[in-house]
Protein backbone atom coordinates (compact mmCIF):
# COMPACT_ATOMS: atom_id res chain seq x y z
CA UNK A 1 -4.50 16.53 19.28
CA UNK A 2 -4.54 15.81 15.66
CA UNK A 3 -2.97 12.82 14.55
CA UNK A 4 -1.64 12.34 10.72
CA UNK A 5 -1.66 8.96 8.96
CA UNK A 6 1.22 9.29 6.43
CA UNK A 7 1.55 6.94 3.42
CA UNK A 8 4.25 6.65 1.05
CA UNK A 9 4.58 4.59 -2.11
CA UNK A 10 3.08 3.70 -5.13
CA UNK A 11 0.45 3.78 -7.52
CA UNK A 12 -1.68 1.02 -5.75
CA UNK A 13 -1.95 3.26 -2.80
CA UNK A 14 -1.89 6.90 -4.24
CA UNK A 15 -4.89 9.18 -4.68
CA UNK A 16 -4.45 8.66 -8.29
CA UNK A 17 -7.37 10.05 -10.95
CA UNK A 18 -10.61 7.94 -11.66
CA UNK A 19 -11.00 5.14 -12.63
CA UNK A 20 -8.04 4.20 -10.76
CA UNK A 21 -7.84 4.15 -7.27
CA UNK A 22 -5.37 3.32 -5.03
CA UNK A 23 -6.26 2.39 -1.37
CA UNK A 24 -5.12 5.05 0.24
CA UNK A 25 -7.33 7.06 -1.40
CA UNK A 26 -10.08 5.22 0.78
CA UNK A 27 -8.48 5.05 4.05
CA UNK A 28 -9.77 8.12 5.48
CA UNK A 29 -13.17 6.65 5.41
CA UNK A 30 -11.75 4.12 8.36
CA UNK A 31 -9.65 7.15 10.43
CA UNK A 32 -10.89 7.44 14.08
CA UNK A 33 -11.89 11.20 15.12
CA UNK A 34 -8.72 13.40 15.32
CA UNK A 35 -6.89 11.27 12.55
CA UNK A 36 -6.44 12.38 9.53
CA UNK A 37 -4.74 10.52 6.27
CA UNK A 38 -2.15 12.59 4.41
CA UNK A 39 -1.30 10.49 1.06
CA UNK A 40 2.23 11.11 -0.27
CA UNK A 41 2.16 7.72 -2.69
CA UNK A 42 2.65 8.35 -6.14
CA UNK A 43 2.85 6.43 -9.91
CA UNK A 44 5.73 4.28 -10.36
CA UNK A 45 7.95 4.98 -7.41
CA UNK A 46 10.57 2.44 -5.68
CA UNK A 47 11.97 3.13 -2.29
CA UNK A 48 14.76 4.27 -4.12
CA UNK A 49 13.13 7.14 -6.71
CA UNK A 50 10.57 8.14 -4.05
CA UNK A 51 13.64 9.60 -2.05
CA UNK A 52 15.94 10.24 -4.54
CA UNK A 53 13.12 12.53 -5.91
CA UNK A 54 12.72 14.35 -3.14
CA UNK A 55 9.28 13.03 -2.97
CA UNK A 56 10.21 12.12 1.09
CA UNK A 57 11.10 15.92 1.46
CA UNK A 58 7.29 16.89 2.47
CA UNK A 59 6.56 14.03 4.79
CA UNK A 60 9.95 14.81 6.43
CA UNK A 61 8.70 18.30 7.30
CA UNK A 62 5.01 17.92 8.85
CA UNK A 63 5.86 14.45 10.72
CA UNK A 64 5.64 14.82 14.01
CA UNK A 65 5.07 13.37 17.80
CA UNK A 66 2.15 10.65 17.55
CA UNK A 67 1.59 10.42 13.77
CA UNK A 68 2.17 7.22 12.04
CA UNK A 69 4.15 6.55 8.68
CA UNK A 70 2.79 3.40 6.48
CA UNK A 71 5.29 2.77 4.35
CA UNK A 72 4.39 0.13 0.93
CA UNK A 73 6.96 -0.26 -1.76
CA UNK A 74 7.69 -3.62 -3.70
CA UNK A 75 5.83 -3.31 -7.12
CA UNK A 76 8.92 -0.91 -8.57
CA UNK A 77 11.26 -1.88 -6.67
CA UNK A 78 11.08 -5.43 -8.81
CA UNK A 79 11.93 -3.61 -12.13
CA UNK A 80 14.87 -3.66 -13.84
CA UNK A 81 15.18 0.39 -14.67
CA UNK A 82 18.46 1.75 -12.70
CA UNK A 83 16.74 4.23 -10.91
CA UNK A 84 13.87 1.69 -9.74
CA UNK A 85 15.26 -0.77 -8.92
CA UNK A 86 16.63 -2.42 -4.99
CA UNK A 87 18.12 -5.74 -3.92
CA UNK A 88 15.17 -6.99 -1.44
CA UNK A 89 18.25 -8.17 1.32
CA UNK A 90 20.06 -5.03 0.70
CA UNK A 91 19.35 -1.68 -0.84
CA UNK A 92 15.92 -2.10 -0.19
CA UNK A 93 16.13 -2.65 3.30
CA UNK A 94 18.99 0.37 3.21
CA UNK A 95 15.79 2.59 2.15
CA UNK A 96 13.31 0.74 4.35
CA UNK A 97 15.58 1.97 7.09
CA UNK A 98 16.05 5.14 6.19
CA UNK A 99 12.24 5.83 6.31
CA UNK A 100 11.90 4.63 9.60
CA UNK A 101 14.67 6.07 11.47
CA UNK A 102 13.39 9.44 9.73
CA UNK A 103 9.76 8.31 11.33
CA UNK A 104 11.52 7.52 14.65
CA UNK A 105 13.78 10.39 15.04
CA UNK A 106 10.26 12.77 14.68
CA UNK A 107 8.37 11.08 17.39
CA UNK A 108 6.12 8.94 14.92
CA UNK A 109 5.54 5.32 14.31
CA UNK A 110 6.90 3.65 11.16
CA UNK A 111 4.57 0.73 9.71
CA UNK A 112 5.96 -1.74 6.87
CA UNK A 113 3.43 -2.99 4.84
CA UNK A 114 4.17 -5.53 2.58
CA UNK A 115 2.95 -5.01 -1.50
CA UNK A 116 -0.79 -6.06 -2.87
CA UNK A 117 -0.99 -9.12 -4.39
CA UNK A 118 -1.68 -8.66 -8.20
CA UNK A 119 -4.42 -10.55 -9.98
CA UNK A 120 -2.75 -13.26 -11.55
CA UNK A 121 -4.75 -15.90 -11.66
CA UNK A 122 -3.14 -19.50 -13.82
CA UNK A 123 -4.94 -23.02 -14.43
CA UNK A 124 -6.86 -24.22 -12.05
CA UNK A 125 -7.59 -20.72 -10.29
CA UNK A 126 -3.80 -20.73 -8.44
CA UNK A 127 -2.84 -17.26 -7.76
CA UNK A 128 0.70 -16.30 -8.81
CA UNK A 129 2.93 -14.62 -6.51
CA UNK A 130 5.00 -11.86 -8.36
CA UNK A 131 6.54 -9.71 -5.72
CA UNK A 132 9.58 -11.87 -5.14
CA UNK A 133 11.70 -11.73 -1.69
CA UNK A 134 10.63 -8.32 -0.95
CA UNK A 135 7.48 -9.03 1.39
CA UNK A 136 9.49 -11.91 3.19
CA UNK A 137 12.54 -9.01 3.57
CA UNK A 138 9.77 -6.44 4.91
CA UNK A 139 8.83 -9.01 7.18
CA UNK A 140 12.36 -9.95 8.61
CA UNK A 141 12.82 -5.98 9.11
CA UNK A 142 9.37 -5.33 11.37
CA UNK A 143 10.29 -8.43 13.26
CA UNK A 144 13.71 -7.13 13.92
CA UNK A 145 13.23 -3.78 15.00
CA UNK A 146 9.61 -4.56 16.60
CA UNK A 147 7.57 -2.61 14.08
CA UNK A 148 3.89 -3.08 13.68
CA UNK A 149 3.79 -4.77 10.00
CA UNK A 150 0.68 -5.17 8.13
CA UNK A 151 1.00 -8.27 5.49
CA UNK A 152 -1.20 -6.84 2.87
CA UNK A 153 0.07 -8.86 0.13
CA UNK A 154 -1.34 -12.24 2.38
CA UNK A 155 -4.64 -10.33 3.16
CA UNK A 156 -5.26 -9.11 -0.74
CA UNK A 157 -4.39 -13.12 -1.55
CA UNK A 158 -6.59 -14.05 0.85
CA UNK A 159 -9.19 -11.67 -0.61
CA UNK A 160 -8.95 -13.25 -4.46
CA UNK A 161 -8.81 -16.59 -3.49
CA UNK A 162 -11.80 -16.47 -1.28
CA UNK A 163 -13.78 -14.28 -4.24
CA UNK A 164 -12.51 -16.50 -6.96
CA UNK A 165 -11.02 -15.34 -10.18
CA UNK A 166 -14.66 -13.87 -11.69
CA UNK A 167 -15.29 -11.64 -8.61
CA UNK A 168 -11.83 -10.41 -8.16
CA UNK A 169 -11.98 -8.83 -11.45
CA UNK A 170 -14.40 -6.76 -10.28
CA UNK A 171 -12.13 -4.97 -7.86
CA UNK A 172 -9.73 -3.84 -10.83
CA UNK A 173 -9.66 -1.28 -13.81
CA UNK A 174 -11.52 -3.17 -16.80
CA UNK A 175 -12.46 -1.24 -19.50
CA UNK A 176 -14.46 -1.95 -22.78
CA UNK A 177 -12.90 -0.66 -26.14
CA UNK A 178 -13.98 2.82 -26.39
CA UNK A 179 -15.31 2.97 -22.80
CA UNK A 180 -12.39 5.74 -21.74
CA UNK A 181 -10.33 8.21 -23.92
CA UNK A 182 -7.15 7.04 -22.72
CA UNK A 183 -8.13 3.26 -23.76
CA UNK A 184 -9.35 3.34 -26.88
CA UNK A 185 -8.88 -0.09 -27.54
CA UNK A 186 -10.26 -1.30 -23.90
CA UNK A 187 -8.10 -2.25 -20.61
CA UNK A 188 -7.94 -5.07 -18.06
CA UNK A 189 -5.57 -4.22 -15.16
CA UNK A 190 -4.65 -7.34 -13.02
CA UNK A 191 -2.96 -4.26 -10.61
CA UNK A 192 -4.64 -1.64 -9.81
CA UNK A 193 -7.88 -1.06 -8.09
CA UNK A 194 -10.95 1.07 -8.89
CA UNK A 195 -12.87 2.42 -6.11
CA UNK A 196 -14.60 -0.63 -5.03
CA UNK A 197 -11.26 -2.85 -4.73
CA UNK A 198 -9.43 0.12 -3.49
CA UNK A 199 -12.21 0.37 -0.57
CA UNK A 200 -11.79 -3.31 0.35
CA UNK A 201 -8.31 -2.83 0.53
CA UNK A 202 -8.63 -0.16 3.06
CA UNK A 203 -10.63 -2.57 4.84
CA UNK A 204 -8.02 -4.56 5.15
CA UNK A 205 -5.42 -2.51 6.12
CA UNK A 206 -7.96 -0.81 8.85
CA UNK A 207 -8.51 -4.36 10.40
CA UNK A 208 -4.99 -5.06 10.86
CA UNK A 209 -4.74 -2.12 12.22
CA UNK A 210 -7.54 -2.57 14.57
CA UNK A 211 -5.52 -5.33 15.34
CA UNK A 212 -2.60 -4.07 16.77
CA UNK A 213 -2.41 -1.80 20.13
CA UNK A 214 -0.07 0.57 18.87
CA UNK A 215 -2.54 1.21 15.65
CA UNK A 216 -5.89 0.76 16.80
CA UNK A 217 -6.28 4.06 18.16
CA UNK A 218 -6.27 5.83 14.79
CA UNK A 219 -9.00 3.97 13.27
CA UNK A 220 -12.66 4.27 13.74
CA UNK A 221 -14.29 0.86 15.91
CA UNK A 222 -17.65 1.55 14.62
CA UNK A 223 -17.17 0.75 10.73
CA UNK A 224 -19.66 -1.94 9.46
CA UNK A 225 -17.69 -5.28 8.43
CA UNK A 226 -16.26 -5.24 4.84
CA UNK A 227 -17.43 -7.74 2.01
């Protein structure tokens, strides 16, 4: 039976266009045989504009018995704008929820996963965290209603600490002035990924899955270690 690997949020998970890369975009290179990855994240969306946008509306109809829903929001969610924006202990978890019981009520498995770290690295090469009480709010929910949760903000910390600030710069868009049409004057993203961080990522997220009973199943055993 085919299985479907659903993702929904934003633009560090999308299949967004080159050079940017979001690690969804990568994780069917982890899916076990009869899984497949169906990538609903998009640009700039909060829990709250990804369904009040209707951009829910095609997961809701192809879910089904025995697929899985990973769900990562947090980076828009932070922002100010009205239609962005979500308390982490309240309207945020009020969307979290809705996700999930929509997951539930079709026979799949929800999975929280908690925001990517950004690269912000300060004096002494301390790693900022910028995403606030979201992850710790994601984390209360899976432990409350027994979800599988992967931390991927931790593991992406864990990731640029252990590479140092040099080498994590290498997973990100950095462009030289002149390099790309749409940066004429250059770029250095400290958020999202080109291919190679996006691939590490969905290292990441395939471990923890491999990790977990209810998850292993859909990912491949056989993958060589990431580095």
């Amino acid at each position: 039976m085919q299985r479907t690997i659903f993702l929904i949020g934003d633009s560090t998970v999308e299949n967004n266009k080159a050079p940017f890369r979001g690690w969804g975009y990568c994780l069917n290179r982890y899916t076990a045989e009869g899984a497949k990855v169906d990538n609903q994240a998009l640009s700039g969306r909060s829990t709250r504009s990804f369904l009040n946008e209707g951009l829910f509306e095609p997961v809701k109809e192809r879910i089904g018995e025995g697929d899985l829903l990973l769900i990562q929001f947090g980076h828009n969610d932070e922002k100010d704008a009205e239609d962005l924006h979500t308390d982490p202990n309240g309207s945020f978890l009020d969307f979290l929820n809705l996700y999930c019981d929509t997951a539930l009520e079709h026979g799949a498995l929800p999975v929280l996963v908690t925001p990517v770290s950004r690269r912000f690295f300060v004096g002494g090469g301390f790693l900022l965290y910028t995403h606030g009480e979201y992850p710790a709010a994601m984390k209360r929910l899976a432990e409350k209603r027994q979800l599988p949760l992967i931390d991927l903000e931790a593991k992406t910390r864990e990731l640029y600490l252990q590479l140092g600030e040099e080498k994590t710069a290498e997973l990100f868009v950095r462009l030289r002035p002149g390099e790309h049409p749409d940066f004429s004057d250059g770029h250095d993203d400290k958020t999202h990924y080109n291919e190679y961080g996006a691939n590490l990522v969905a290292g990441l997220v395939w471990k923890e899955m491999l990790k977990d009973s209810r998850l292993k199943g859909y990912v491949r055993e056989d993958v060589p270690e990431v580095s």
